[in-house]
Protein backbone atom coordinates (compact mmCIF):
# COMPACT_ATOMS: atom_id res chain seq x y z
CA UNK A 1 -54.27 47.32 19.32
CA UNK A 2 -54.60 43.76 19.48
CA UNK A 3 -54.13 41.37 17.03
CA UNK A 4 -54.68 37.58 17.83
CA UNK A 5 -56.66 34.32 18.41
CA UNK A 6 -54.99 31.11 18.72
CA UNK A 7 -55.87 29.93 15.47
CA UNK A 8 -53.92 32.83 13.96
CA UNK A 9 -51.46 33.19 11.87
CA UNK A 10 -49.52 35.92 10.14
CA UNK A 11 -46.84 36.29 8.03
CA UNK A 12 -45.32 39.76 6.84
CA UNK A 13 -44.16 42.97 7.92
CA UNK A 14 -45.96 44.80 10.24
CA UNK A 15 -45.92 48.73 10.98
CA UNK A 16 -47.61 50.38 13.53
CA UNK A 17 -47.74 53.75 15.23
CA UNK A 18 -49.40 52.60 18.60
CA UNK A 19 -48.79 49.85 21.23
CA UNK A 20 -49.48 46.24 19.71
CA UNK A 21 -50.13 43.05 21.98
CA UNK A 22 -50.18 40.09 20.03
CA UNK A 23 -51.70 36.48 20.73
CA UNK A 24 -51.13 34.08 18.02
CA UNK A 25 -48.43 33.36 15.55
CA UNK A 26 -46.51 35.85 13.80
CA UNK A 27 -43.90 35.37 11.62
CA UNK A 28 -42.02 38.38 9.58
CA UNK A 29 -40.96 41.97 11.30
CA UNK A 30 -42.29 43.99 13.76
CA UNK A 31 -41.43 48.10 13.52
CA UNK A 32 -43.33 49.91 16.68
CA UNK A 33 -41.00 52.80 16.66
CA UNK A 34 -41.99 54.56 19.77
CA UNK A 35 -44.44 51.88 20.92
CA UNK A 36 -44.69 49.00 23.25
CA UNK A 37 -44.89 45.50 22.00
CA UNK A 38 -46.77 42.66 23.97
CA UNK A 39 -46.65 38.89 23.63
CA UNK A 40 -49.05 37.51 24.67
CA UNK A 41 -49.06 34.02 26.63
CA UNK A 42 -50.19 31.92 23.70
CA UNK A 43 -48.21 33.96 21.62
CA UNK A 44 -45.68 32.25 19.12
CA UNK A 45 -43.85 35.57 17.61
CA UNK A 46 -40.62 34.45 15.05
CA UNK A 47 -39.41 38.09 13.94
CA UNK A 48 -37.18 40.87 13.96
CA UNK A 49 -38.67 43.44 16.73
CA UNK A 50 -37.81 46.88 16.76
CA UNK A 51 -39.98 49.60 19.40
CA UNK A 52 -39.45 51.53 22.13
CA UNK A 53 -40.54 48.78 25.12
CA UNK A 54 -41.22 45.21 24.29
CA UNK A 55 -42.44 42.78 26.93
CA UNK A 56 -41.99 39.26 25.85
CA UNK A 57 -43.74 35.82 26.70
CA UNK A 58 -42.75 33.91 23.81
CA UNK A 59 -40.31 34.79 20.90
CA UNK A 60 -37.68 34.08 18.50
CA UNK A 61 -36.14 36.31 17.03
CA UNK A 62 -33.87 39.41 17.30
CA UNK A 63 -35.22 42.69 19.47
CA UNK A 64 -33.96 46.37 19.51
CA UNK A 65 -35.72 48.32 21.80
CA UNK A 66 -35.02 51.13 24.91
CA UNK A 67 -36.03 48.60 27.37
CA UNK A 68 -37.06 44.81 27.06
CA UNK A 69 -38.94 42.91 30.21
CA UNK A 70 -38.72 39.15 29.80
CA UNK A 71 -41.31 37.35 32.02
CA UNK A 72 -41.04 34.84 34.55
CA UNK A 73 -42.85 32.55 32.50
CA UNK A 74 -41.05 33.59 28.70
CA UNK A 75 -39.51 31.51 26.73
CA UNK A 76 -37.04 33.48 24.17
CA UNK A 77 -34.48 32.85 22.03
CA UNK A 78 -33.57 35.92 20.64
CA UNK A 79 -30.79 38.33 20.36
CA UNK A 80 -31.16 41.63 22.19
CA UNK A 81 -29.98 45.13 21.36
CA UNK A 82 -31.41 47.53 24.41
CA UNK A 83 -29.74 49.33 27.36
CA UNK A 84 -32.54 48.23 29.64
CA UNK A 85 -33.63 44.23 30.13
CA UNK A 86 -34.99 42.95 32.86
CA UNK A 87 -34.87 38.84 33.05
CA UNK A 88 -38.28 37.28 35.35
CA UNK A 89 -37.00 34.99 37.82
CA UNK A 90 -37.98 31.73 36.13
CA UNK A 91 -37.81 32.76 32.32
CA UNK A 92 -36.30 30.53 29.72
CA UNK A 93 -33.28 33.48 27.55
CA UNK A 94 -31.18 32.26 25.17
CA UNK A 95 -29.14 34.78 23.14
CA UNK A 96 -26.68 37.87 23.32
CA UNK A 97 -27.65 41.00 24.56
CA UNK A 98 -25.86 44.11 23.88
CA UNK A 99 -26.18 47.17 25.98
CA UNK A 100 -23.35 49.48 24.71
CA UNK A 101 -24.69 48.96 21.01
CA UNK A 102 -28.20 50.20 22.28
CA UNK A 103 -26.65 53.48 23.72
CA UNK A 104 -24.85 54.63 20.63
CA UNK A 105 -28.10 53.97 18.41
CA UNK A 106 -29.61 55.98 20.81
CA UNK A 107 -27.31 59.05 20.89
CA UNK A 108 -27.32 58.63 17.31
CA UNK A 109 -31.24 58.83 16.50
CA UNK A 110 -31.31 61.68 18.69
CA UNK A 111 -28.57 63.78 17.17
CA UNK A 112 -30.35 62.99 13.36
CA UNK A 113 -33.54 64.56 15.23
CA UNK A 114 -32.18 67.98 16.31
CA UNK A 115 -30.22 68.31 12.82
CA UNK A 116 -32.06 70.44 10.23
């Protein structure tokens, strides 16, 4: 799905079961659980992200995700709970990341799935 045009912008919460790219402003939270979240270059995403990949151009915010790609060209300032990120050579990062965190979410989410 894409949702997007430079001249918009939204504000809210935003649920989806399928992978989102966004170009545009948005401003609010972001649940993808199990889905991949693109920015998109003239993206301007303020929110709190949570999916299972994200791959970032522009955003401010806080992340959880399995794996987050930050490209070359990104500028984010955002604080990251995944045990995967990968930083573009070139890309603007300014936050915490937490890798450990990630893992335990993990082990727990899948130990809530196989109990009854």
């Amino acid at each position: 799905m894409l949702i997007g045009g430079r001249g918009l912008t939204i504000k809210g919460e935003l649920t989806a079961e399928e992978d989102l790219t966004i170009d545009g402003s948005f401003e609010g939270s972001i649940d993808l659980a199990g889905h991949h979240l693109v920015t998109g270059a003239d993206s301007n995403v303020n929110a709190s992200v949570t999916a299972n990949n994200v791959t970032i151009r522009r955003l401010e915010g806080h992340i959880t995700a399995e794996r987050v790609d930050i490209s070359p060209t990104a500028l984010v300032d955002a604080s990251v709970i995944a045990p995967r990120l990968a930083l573009g050579d070139g890309a603007t990062f300014n936050g915490a990341v937490n890798t450990e965190r990630a893992r335990a979410a993990a082990d727990i989410a899948r130990h809530r799935r196989k109990t009854p």
